[in-house]
C-alpha atoms as a PDB file:
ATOM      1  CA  UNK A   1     -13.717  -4.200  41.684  1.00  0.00           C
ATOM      2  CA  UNK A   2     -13.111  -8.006  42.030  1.00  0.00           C
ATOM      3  CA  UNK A   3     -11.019  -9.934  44.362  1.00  0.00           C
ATOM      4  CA  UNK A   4      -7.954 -12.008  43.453  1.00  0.00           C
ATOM      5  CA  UNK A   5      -7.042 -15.532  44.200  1.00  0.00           C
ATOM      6  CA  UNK A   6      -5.905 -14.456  47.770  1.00  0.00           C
ATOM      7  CA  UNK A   7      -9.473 -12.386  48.712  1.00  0.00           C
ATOM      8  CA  UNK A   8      -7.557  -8.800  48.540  1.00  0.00           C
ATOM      9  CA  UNK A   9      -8.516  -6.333  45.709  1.00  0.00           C
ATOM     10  CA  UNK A  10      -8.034  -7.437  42.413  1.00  0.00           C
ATOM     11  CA  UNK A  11      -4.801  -5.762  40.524  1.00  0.00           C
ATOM     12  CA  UNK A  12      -5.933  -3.052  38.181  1.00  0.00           C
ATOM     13  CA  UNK A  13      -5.128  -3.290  34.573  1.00  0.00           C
ATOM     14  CA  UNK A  14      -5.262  -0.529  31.581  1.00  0.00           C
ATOM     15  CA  UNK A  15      -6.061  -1.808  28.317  1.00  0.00           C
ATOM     16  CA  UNK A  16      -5.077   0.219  25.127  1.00  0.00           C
ATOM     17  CA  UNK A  17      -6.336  -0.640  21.203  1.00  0.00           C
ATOM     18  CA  UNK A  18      -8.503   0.602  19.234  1.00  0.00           C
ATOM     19  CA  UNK A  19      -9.308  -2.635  17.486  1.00  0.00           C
ATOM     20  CA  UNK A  20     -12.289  -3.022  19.374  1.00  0.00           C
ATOM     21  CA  UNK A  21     -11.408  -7.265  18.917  1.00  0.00           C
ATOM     22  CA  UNK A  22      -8.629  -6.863  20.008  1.00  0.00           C
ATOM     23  CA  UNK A  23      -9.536  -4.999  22.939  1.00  0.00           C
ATOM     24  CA  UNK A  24     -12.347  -7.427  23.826  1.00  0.00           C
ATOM     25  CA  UNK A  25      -9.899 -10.354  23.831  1.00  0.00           C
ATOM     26  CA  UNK A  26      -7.327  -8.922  25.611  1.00  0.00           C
ATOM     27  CA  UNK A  27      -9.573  -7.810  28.536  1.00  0.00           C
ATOM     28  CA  UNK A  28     -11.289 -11.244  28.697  1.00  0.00           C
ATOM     29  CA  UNK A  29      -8.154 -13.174  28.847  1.00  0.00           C
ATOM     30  CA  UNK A  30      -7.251 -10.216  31.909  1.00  0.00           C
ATOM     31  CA  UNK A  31     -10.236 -11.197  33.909  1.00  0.00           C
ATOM     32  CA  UNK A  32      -9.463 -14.699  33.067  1.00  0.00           C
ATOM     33  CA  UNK A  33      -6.539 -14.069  35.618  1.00  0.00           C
ATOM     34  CA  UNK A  34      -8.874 -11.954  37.926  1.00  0.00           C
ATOM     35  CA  UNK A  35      -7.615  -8.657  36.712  1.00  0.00           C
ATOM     36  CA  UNK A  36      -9.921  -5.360  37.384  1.00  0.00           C
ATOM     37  CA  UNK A  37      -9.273  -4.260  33.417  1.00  0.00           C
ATOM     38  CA  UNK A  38     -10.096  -0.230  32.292  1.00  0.00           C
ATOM     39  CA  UNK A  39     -10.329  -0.937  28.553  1.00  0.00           C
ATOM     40  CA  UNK A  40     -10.289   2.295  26.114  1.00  0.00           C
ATOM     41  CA  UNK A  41      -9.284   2.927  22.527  1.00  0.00           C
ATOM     42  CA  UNK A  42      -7.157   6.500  22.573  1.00  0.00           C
ATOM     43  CA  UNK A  43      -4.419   7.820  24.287  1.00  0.00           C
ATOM     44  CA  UNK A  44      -6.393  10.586  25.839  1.00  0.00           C
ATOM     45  CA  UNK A  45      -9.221   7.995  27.146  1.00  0.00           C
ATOM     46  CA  UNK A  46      -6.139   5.941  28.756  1.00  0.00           C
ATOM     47  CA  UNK A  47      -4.264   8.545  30.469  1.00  0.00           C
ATOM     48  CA  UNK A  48      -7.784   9.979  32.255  1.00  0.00           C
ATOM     49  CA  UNK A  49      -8.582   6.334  33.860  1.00  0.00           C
ATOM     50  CA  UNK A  50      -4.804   6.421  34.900  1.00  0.00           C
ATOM     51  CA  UNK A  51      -5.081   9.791  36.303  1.00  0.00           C
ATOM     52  CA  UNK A  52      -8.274   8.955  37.986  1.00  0.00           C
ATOM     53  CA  UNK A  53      -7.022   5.707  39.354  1.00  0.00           C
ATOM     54  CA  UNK A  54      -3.254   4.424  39.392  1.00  0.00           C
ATOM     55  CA  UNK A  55      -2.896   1.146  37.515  1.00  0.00           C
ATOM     56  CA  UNK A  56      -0.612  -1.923  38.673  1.00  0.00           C
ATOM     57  CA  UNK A  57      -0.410  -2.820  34.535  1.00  0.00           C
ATOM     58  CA  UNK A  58      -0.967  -1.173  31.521  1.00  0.00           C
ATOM     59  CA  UNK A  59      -0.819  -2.910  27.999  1.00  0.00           C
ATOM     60  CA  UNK A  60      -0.577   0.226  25.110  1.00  0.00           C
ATOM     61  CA  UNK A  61      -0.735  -0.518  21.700  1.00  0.00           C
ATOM     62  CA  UNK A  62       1.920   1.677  20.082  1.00  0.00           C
ATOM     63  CA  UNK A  63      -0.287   3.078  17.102  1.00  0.00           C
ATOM     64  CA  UNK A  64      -3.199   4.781  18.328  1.00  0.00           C
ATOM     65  CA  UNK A  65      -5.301   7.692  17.382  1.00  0.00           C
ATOM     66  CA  UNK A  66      -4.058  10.894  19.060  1.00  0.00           C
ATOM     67  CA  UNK A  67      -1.573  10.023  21.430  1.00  0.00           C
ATOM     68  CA  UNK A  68       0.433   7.530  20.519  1.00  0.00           C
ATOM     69  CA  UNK A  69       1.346   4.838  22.877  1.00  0.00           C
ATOM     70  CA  UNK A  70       4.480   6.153  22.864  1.00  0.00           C
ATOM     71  CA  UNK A  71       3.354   9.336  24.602  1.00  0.00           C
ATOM     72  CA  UNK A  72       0.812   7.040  26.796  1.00  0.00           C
ATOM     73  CA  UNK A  73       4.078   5.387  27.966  1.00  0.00           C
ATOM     74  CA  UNK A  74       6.293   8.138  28.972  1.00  0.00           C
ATOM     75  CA  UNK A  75       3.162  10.087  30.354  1.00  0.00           C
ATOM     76  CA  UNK A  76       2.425   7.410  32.823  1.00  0.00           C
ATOM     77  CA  UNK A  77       6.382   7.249  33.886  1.00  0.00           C
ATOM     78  CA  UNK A  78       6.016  10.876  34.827  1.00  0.00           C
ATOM     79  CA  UNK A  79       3.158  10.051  36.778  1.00  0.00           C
ATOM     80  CA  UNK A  80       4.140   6.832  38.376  1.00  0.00           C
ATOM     81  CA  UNK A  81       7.667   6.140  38.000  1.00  0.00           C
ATOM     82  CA  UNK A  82       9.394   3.179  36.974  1.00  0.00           C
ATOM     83  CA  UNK A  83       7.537   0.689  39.506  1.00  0.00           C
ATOM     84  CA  UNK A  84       4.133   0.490  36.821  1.00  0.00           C
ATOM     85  CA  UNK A  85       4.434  -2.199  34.588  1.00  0.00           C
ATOM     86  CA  UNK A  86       3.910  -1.267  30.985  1.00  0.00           C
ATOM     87  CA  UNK A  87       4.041  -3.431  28.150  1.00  0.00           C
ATOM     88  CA  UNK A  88       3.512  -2.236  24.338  1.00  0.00           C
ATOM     89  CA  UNK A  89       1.273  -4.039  21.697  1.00  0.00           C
ATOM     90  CA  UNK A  90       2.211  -3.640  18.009  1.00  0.00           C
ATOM     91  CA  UNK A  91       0.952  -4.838  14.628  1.00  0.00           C
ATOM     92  CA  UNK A  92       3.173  -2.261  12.708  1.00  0.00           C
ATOM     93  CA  UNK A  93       6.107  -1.791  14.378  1.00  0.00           C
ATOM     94  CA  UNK A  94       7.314  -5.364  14.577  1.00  0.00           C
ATOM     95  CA  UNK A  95      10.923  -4.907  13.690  1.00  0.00           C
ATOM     96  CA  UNK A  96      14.064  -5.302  16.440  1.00  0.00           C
ATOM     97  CA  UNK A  97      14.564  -2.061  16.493  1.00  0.00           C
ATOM     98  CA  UNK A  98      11.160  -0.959  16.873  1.00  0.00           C
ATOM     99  CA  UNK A  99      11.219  -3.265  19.823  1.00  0.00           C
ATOM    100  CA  UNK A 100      14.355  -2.161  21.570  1.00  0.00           C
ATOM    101  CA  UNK A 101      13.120   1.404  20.903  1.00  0.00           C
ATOM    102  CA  UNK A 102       9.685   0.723  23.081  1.00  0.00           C
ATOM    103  CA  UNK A 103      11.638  -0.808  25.417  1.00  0.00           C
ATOM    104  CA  UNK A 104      14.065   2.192  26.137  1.00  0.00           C
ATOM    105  CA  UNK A 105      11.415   4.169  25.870  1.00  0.00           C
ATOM    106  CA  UNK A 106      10.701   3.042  29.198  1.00  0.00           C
ATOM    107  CA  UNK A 107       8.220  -0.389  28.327  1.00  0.00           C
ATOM    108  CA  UNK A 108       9.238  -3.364  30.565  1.00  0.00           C
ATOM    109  CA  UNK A 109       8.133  -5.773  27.266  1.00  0.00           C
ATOM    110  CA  UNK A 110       7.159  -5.531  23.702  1.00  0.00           C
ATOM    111  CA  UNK A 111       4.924  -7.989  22.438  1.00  0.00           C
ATOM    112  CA  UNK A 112       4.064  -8.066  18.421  1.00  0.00           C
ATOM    113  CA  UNK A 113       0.581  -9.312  16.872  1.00  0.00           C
ATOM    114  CA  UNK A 114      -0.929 -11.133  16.775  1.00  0.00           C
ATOM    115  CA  UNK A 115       0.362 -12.940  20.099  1.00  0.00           C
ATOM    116  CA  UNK A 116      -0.110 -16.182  21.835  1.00  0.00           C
ATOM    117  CA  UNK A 117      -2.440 -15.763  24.689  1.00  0.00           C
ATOM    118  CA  UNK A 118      -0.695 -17.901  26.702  1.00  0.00           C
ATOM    119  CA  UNK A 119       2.666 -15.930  25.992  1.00  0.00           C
ATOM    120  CA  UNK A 120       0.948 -12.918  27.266  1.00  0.00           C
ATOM    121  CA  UNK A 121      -0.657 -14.015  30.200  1.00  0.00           C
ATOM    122  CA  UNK A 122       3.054 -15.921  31.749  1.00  0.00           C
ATOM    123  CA  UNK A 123       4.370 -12.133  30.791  1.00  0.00           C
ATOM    124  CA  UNK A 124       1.981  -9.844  32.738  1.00  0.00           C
ATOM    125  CA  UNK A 125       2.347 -12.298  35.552  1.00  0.00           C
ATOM    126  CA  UNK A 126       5.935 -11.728  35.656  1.00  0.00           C
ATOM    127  CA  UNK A 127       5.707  -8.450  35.356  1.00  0.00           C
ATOM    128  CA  UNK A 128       3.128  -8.454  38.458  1.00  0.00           C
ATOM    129  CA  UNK A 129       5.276 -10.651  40.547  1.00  0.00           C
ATOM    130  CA  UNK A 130       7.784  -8.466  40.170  1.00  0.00           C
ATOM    131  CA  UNK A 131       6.231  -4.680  40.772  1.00  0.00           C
ATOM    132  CA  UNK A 132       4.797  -6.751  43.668  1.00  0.00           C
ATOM    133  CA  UNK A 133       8.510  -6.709  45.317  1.00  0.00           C
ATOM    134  CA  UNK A 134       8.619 -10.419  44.829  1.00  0.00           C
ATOM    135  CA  UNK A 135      12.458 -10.011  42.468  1.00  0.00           C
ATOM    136  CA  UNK A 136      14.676  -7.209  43.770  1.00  0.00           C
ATOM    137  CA  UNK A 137      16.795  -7.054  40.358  1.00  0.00           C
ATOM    138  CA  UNK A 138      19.957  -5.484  41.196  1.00  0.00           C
ATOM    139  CA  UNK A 139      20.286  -7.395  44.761  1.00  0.00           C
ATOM    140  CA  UNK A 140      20.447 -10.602  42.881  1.00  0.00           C
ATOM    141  CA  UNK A 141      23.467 -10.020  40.717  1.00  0.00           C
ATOM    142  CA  UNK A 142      26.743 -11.342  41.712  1.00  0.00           C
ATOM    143  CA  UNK A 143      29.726  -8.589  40.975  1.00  0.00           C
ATOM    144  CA  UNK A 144      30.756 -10.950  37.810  1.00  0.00           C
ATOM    145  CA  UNK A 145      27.489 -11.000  36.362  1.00  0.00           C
ATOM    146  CA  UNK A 146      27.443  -6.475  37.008  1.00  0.00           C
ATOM    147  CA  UNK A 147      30.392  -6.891  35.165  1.00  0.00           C
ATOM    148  CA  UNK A 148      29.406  -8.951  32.206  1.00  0.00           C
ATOM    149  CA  UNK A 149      26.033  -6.521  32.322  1.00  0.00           C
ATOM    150  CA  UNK A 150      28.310  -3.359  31.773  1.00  0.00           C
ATOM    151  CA  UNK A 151      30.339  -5.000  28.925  1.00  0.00           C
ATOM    152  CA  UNK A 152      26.823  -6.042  27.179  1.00  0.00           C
ATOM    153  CA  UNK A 153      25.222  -2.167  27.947  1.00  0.00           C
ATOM    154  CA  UNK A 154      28.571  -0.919  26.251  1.00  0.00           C
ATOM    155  CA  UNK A 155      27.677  -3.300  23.072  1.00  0.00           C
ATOM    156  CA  UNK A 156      30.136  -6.188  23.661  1.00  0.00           C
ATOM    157  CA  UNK A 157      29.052  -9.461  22.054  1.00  0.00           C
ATOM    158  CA  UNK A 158      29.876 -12.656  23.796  1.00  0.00           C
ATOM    159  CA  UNK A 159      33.060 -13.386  22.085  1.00  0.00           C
ATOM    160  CA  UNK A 160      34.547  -9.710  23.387  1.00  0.00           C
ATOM    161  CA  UNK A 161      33.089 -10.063  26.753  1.00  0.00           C
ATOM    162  CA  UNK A 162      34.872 -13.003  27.459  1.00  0.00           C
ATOM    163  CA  UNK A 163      38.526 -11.337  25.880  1.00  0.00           C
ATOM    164  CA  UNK A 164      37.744  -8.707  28.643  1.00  0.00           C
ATOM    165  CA  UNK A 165      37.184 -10.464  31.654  1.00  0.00           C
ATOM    166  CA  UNK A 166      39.723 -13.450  30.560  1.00  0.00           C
ATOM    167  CA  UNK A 167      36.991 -16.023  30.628  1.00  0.00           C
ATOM    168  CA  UNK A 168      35.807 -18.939  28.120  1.00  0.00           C
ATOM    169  CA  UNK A 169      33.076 -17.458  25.635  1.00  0.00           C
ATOM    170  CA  UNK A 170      30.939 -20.642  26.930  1.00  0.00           C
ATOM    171  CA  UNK A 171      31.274 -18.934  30.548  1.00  0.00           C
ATOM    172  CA  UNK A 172      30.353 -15.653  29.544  1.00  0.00           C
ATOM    173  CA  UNK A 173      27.053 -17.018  27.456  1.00  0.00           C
ATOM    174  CA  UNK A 174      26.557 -19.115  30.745  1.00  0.00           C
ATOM    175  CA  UNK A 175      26.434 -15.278  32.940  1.00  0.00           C
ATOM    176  CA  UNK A 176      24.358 -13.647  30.262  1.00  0.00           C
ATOM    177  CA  UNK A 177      21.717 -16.410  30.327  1.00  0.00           C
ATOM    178  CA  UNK A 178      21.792 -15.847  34.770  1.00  0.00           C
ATOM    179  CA  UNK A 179      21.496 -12.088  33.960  1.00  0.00           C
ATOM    180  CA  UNK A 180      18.371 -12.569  31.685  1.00  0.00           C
ATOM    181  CA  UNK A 181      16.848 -15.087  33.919  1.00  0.00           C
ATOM    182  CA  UNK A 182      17.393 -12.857  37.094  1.00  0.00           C
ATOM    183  CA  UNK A 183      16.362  -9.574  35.689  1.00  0.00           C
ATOM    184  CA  UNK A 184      13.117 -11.952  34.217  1.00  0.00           C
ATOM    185  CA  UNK A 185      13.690 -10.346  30.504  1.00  0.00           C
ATOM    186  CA  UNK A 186      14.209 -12.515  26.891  1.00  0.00           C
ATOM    187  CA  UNK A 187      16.903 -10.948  25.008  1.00  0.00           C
ATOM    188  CA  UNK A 188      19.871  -9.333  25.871  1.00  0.00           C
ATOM    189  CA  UNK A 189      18.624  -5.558  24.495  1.00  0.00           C
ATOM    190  CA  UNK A 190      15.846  -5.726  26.823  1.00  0.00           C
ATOM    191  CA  UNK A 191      18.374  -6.515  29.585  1.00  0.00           C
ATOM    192  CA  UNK A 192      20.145  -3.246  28.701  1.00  0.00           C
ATOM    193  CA  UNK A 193      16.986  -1.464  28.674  1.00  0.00           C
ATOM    194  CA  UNK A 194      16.604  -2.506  32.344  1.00  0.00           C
ATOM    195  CA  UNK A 195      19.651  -2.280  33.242  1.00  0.00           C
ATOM    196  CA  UNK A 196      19.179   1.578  32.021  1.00  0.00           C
ATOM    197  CA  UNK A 197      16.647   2.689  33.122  1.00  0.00           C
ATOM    198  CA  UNK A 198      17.285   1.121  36.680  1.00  0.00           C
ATOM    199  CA  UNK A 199      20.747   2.207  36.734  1.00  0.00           C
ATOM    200  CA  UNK A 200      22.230  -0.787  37.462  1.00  0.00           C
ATOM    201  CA  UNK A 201      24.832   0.089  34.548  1.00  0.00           C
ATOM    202  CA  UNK A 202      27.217   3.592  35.040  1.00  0.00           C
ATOM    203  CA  UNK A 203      26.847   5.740  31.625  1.00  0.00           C
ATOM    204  CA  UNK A 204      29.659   6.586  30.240  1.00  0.00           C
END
């Protein structure tokens, strides 16, 4: 295992594909960022180096022979909870829906090929900053902005939001951007899909 900028073990990382390319970039741009990467090429490969050894990231393509990386996914959320970062890879399923679907599926991001490296790197370092206990998400809400999150996990646009809490639509956009930035997601769907799965939303 290597060491990371700060001399302590190197994070672990499990790479999914089986585009062997694809598979080779990906865990050369991981070591780039001194990552200790476990690359394999099935669902069955991936889920034996994560029961052998507990990753701190795992990057799953969603199409994969065997299990999918679908099943990957919500195998390694029975095993490790919702602390593991997981982040899907798709060349097939590039559609919104097929994004907001990984992500309630329990993925913290969706990313669709082929990618920017540099997108994915500033991702997996967000998403290690913050299993790291660097963010505590629902600590850094204000009550408004739990309020404008409950409105947008009940499917209110911006427009209705605003009718609801009496408030300019410019103020509500202006709380939905804070929410995104604090909860360190892009769009407002994968905002619900945190605020989900972390129950920072009551179901009703």
């Amino acid at each position: 295992m290597g060491a990371d900028r700060t001399g302590s073990a190197a994070a672990r990382a499990l790479v999914v594909d089986d585009d062997p390319g694809l598979l080779g970039l990906l865990t050369r741009l991981l070591e780039l960022e001194d990552l200790d990467v476990t690359a394999v090429s099935s669902g069955e490969a991936a889920l034996a180096a994560a029961r052998d050894e507990r990753p701190d990231l795992a990057i799953l393509d969603v199409n994969l022979p065997g299990l999918s990386g679908y099943e990957v996914c919500r195998a390694l959320r029975e095993l490790y909870g919702p602390a593991l970062p997981i982040v899907f890879v798709s060349g097939a399923r590039t559609e919104p829906y097929d994004r907001v679907a990984g992500l309630l599926l329990g993925a913290d991001d969706y990313l669709v090929k082929p990618f920017a490296p540099d997108e994915l790197l500033a991702r997996v370092r967000a998403l290690l900053r913050r299993a790291s206990g660097e963010r505590p998400r629902a600590g850094r809400l204000t009550a408004r902005e739990h309020e404008v999150l409950q409105l947008l996990a009940e499917g209110l646009g911006q427009r209705d939001i605003a009718d609801a809490l009496v408030i300019s639509p410019r103020t509500a956009g202006k709380h939905i951007e804070r929410i995104l930035e604090k909860l360190d997601v892009r769009s407002r769907a994968q905002a619900v899909a945190v605020a989900y799965r972390d129950d920072l939303v009551a179901t009703r």
